[in-house]
Protein backbone atom coordinates (compact mmCIF):
# COMPACT_ATOMS: atom_id res chain seq x y z
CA UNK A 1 253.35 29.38 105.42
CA UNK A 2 256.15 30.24 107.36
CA UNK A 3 255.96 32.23 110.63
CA UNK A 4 258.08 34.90 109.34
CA UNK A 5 255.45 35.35 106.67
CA UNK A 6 252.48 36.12 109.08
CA UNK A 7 254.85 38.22 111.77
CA UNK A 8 254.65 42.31 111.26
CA UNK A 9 257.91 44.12 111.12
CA UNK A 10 258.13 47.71 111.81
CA UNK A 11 260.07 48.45 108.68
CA UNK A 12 259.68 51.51 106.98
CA UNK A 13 258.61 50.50 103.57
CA UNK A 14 260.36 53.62 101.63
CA UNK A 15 263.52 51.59 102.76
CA UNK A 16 262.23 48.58 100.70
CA UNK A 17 264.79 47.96 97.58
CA UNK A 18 261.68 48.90 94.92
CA UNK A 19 261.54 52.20 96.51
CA UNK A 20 264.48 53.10 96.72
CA UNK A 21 265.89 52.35 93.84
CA UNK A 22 262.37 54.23 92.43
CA UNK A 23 262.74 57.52 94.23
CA UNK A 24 265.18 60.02 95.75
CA UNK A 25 264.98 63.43 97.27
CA UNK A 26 266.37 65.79 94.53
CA UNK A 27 266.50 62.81 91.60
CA UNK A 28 264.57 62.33 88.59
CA UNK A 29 263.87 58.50 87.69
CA UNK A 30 262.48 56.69 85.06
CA UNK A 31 259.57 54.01 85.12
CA UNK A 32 258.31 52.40 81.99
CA UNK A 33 254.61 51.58 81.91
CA UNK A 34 252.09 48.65 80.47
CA UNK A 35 250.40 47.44 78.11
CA UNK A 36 253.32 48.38 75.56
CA UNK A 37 251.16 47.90 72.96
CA UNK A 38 247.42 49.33 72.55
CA UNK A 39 247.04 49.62 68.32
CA UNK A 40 246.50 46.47 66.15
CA UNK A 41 249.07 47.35 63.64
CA UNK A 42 251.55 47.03 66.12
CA UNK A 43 251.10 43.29 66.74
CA UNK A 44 249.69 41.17 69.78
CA UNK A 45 249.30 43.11 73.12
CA UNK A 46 248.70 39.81 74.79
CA UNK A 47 252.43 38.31 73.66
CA UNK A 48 253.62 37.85 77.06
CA UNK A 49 256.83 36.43 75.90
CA UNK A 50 257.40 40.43 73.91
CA UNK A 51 256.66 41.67 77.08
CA UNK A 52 259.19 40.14 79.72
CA UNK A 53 261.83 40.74 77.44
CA UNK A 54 261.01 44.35 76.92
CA UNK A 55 260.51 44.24 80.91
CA UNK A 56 264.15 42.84 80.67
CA UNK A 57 265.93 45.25 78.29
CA UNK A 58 263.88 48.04 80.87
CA UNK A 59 265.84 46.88 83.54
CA UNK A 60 269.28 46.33 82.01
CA UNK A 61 268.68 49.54 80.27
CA UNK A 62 267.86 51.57 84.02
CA UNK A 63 264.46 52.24 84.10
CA UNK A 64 263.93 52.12 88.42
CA UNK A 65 260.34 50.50 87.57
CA UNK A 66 257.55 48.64 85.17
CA UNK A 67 254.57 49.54 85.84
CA UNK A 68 251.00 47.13 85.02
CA UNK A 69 247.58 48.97 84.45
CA UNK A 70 244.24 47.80 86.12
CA UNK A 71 241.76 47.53 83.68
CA UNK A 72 239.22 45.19 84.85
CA UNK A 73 236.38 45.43 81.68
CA UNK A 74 237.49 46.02 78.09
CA UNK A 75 235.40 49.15 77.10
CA UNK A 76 236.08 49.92 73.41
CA UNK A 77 234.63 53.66 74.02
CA UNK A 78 238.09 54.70 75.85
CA UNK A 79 240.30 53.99 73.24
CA UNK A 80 242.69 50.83 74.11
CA UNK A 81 242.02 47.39 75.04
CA UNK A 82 244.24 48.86 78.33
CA UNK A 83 245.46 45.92 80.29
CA UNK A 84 245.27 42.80 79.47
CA UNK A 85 246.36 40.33 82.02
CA UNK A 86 245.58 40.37 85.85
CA UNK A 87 247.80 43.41 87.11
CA UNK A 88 248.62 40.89 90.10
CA UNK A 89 249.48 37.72 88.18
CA UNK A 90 250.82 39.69 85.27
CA UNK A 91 253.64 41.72 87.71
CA UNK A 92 254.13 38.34 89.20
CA UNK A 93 255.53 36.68 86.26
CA UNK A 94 257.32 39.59 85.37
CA UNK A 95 259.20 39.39 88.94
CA UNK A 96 260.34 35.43 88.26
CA UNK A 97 261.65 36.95 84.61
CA UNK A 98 263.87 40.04 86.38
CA UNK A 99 265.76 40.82 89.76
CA UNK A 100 266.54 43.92 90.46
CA UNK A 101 263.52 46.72 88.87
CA UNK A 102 260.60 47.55 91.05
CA UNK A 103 256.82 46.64 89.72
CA UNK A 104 254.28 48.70 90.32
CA UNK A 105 250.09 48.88 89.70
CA UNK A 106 249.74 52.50 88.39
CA UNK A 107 246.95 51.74 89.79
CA UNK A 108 244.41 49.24 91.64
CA UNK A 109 240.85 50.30 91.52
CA UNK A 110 240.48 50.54 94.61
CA UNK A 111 236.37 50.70 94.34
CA UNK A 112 235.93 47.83 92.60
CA UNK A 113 238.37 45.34 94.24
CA UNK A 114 237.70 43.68 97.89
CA UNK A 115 239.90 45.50 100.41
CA UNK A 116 240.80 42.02 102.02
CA UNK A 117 242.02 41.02 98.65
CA UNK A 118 244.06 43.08 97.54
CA UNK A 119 246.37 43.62 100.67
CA UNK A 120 246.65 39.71 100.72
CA UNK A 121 247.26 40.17 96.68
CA UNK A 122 249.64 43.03 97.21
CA UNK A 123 251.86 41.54 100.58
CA UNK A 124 252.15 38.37 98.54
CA UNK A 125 253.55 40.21 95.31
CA UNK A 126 255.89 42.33 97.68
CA UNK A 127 257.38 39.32 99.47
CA UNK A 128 257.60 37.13 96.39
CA UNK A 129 259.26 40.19 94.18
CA UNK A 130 261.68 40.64 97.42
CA UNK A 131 260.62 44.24 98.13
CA UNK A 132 259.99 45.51 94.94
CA UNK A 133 256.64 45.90 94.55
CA UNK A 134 255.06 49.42 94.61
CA UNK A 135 251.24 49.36 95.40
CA UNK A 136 249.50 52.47 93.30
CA UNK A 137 245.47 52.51 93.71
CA UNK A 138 242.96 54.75 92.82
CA UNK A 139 239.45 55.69 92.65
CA UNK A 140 238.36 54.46 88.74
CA UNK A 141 237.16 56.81 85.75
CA UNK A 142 235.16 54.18 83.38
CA UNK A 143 231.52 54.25 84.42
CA UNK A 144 231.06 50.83 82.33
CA UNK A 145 233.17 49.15 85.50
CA UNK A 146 230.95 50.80 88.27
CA UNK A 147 227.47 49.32 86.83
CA UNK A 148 229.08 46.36 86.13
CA UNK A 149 229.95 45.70 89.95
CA UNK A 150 227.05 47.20 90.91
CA UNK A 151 228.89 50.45 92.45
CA UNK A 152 227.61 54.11 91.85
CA UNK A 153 230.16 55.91 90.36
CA UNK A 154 229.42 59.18 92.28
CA UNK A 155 229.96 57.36 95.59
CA UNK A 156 233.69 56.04 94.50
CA UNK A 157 235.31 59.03 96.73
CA UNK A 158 233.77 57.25 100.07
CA UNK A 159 234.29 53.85 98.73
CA UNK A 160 237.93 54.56 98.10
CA UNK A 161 238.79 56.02 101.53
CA UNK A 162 236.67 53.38 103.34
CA UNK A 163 238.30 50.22 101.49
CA UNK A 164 241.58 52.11 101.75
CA UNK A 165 241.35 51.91 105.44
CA UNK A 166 240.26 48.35 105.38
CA UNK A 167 243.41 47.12 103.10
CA UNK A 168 245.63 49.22 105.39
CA UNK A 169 243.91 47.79 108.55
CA UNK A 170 244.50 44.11 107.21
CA UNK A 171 248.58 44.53 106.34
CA UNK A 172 249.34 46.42 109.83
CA UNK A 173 247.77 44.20 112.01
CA UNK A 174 247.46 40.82 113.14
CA UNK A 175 244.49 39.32 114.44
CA UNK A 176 242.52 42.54 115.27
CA UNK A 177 239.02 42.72 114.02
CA UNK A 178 237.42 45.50 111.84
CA UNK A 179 234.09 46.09 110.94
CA UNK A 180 232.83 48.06 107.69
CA UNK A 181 230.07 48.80 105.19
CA UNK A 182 231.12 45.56 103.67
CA UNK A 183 231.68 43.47 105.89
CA UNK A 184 233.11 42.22 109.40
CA UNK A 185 236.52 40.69 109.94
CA UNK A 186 236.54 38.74 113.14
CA UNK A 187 239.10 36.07 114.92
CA UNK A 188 240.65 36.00 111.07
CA UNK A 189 243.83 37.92 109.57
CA UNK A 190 245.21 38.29 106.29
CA UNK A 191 248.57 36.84 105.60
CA UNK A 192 251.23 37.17 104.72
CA UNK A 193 252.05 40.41 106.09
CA UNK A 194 254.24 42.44 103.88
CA UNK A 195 258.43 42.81 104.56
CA UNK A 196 258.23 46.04 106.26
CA UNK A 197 255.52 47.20 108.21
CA UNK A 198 252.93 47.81 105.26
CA UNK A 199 253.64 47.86 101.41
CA UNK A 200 255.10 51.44 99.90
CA UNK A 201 251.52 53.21 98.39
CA UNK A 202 251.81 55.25 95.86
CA UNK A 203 248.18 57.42 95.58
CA UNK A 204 247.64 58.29 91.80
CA UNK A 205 245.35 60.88 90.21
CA UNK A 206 243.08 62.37 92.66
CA UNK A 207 241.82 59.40 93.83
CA UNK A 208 238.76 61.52 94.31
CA UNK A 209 240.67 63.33 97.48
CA UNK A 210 242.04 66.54 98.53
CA UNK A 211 245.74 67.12 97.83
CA UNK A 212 246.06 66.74 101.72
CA UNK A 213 244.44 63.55 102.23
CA UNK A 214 246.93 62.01 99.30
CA UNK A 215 250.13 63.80 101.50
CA UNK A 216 248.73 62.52 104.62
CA UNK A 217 247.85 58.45 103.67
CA UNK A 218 250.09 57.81 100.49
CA UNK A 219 254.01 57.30 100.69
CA UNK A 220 253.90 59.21 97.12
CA UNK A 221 251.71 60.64 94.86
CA UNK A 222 251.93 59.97 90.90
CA UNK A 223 249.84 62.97 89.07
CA UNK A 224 249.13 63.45 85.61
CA UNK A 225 250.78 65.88 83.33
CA UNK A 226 249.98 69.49 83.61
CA UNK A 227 251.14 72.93 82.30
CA UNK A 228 254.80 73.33 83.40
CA UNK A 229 253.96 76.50 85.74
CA UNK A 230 250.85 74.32 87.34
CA UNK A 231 252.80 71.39 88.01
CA UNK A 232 255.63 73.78 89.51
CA UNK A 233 252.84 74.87 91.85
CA UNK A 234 251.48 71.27 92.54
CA UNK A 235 254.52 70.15 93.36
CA UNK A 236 255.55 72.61 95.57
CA UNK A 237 252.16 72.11 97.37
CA UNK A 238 252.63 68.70 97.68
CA UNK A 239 255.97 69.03 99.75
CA UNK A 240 254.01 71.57 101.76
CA UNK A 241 252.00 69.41 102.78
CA UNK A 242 254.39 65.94 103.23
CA UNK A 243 256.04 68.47 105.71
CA UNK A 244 252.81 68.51 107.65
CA UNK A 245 251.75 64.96 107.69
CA UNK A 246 252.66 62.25 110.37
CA UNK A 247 255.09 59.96 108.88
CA UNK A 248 256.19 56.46 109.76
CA UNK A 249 259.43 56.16 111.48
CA UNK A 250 261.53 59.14 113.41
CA UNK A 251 262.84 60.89 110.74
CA UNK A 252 262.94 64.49 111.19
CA UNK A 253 262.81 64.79 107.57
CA UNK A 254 260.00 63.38 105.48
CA UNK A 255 260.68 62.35 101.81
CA UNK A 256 257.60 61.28 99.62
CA UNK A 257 258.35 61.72 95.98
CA UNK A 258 255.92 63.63 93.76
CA UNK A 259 255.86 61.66 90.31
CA UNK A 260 254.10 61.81 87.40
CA UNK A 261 252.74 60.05 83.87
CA UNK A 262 253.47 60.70 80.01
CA UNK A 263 253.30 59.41 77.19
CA UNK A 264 255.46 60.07 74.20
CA UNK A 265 255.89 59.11 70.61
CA UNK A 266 259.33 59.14 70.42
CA UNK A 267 260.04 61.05 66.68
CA UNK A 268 262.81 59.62 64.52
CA UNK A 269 264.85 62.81 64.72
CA UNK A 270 266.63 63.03 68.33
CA UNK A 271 266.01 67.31 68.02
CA UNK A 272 262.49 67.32 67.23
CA UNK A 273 260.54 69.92 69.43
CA UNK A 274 257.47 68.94 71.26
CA UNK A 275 254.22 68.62 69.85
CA UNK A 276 251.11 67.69 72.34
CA UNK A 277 249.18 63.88 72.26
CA UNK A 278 246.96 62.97 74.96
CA UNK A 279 248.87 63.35 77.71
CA UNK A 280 252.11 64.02 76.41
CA UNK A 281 254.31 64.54 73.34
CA UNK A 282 255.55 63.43 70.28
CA UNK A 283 259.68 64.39 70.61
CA UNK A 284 262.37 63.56 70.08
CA UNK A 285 264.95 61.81 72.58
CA UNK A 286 267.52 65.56 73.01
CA UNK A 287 264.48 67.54 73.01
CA UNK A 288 262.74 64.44 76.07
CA UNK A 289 266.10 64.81 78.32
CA UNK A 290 266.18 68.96 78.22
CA UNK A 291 262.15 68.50 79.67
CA UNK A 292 262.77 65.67 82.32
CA UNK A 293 265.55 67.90 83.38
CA UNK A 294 263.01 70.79 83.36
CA UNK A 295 260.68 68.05 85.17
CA UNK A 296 263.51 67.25 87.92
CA UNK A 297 263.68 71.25 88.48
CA UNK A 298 260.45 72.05 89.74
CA UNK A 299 260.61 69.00 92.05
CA UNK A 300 259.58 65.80 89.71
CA UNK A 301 261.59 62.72 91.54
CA UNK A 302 259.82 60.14 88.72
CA UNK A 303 258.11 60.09 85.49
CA UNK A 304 256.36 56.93 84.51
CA UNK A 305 256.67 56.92 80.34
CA UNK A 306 253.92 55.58 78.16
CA UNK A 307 254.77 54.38 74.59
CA UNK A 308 251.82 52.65 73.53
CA UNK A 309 250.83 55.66 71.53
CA UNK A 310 254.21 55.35 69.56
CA UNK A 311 254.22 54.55 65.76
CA UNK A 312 257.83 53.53 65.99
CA UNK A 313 258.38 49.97 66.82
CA UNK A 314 258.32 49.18 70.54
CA UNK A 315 261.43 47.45 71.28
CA UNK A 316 263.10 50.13 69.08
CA UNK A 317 261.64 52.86 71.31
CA UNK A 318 262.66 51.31 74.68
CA UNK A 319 266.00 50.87 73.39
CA UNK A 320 266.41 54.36 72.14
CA UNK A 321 265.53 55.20 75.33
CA UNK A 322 267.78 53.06 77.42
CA UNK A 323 270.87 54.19 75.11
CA UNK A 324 269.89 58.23 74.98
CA UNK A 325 267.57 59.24 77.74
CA UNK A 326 267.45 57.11 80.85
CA UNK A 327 271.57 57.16 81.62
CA UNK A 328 270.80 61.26 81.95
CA UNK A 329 267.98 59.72 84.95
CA UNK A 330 269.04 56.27 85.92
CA UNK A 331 267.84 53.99 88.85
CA UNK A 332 268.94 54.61 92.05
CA UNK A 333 270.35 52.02 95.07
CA UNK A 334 269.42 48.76 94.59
């Protein structure tokens, strides 16, 4: 370990090159999320070799960011097999196989993980990816997970906020103590530290929180889809807010991007109008730019896609994309 690694800077992580090549006041980017696959007729979800070069074509193609679910327990009853691999050793490998796209966890559960963990987890994936890592948590939705690690669901709001402030604690400081419900850290640290002064957090879904409390402790928020005139509203909100809350740095002006999932089944004909899946659409690629751009006029600065739901073949999707939708929304700096 070298000293570097275990010194804090006072860098403002929105500066970090996975950030900023992610999000931009007044630009619409594209991330492109895992497991690729989640049906058995469309082959192994666990082919890691598929993956990276999918994860490579992504960033040749400009998608700004990959993004790795946490899905600690199979449970059949939600659908999908979700996630696979480790989030943290899965992103990992994907970092040694690219060079420039950021990686993100969209997101940690935050609940079920040690605090201590996973800010020594996520500084170590943000100084071995260079910057590019992009640390989304939240609060959990499968109740199978809770039992399992002996957690009450109904008490994941509290248990979010108080680890949240324990990972925090551990990749600000060095060699100050905390005490918590779980535990006492005492003449100890975590290391490394991250590049900048923490890791960029990205707070996604509610996270069992006010709007506010996601404005005031997240760098960005990543939301689910809504009705177009709600998540006008929402996002207007959530700048009314950022406005409000303290902000690392002296900026006058505070920038954290308001971002957002969905899937799609991208249809074989380009002009095919909408036509609602769980959380998104099955359209075609003309009919996906004219809503992004929609998406980018109420204030969207990032849409993570989905296209495990598509029947198409995977590699034939991303591609489509790359070559029809994502120049209209490319990657920015970096």
């Amino acid at each position: 370990m070298t000293s570097s690694s275990c010194a804090l800077s006072d860098g403002d992580p929105r500066q970090l090159p996975g950030f900023r090549r992610t999000f931009g006041e007044g630009h619409l980017t594209l991330g492109l999320g895992f497991p690729l696959r989640t049906r058995a007729d469309q082959g192994d979800p666990s082919d890691i070799g598929e993956q990276v070069e999918i994860a490579r074509a992504a960033e040749a193609g400009g998608f700004a960011a990959l993004y790795a679910r946490d899905i600690p327990l199979r449970v059949p009853s939600f659908g999908d097999v979700g996630q696979i691999y480790d989030p943290w050793v899965f992103l990992t490998y994907v970092a040694a196989h690219t060079s420039r796209i950021a990686l993100g966890t969209a997101a940690v559960v935050l609940p079920v993980r040690h605090p201590l963990h996973v800010a020594k987890s996520a500084a170590s994936l943000d100084r071995l990816s260079g910057g590019r890592f992009l640390l989304g948590v939240a609060s959990g939705d499968r109740p199978e997970e809770f039992r399992a690690f002996g957690l009450e669901q109904g008490q994941r709001g509290e248990i979010f906020r108080e680890n949240l402030s324990v990972m925090t604690h551990a990749l600000t400081t060095e060699m100050r103590g905390i005490r918590w419900s779980g535990g006492w850290m005492h003449s100890a640290d975590v290391v490394p530290k991250p590049t900048a002064s923490s890791v960029p957090l990205i707070m996604t879904g509610s996270c069992q929180q006010n709007i506010g409390f996601l404005a005031e402790h997240g760098d960005g928020w990543m939301t689910y889809p809504r009705d177009f005139d709600a998540q006008r509203r929402t996002a207007a909100r959530w700048r009314e807010l950022v406005g409000r809350s303290p902000v690392r740095g002296d900026d006058d002006e505070v920038f954290k991007p308001f971002a957002q999932s969905l899937q799609i089944d991208l249809a074989d004909d380009p002009d095919e109008a909408a036509s609602p899946i769980d959380f998104g659409f099955r359209i075609g690629h003309r009919r996906l730019v004219d809503h992004l751009g929609d998406l980018r006029g109420i204030g969207v600065n990032h849409v993570l896609v989905g296209v495990g739901a598509s029947r198409r073949p995977i590699r034939e999707v991303v591609h489509e994309l790359a070559d029809h939708v994502v120049p209209h929304f490319p990657a920015l700096a970096h």
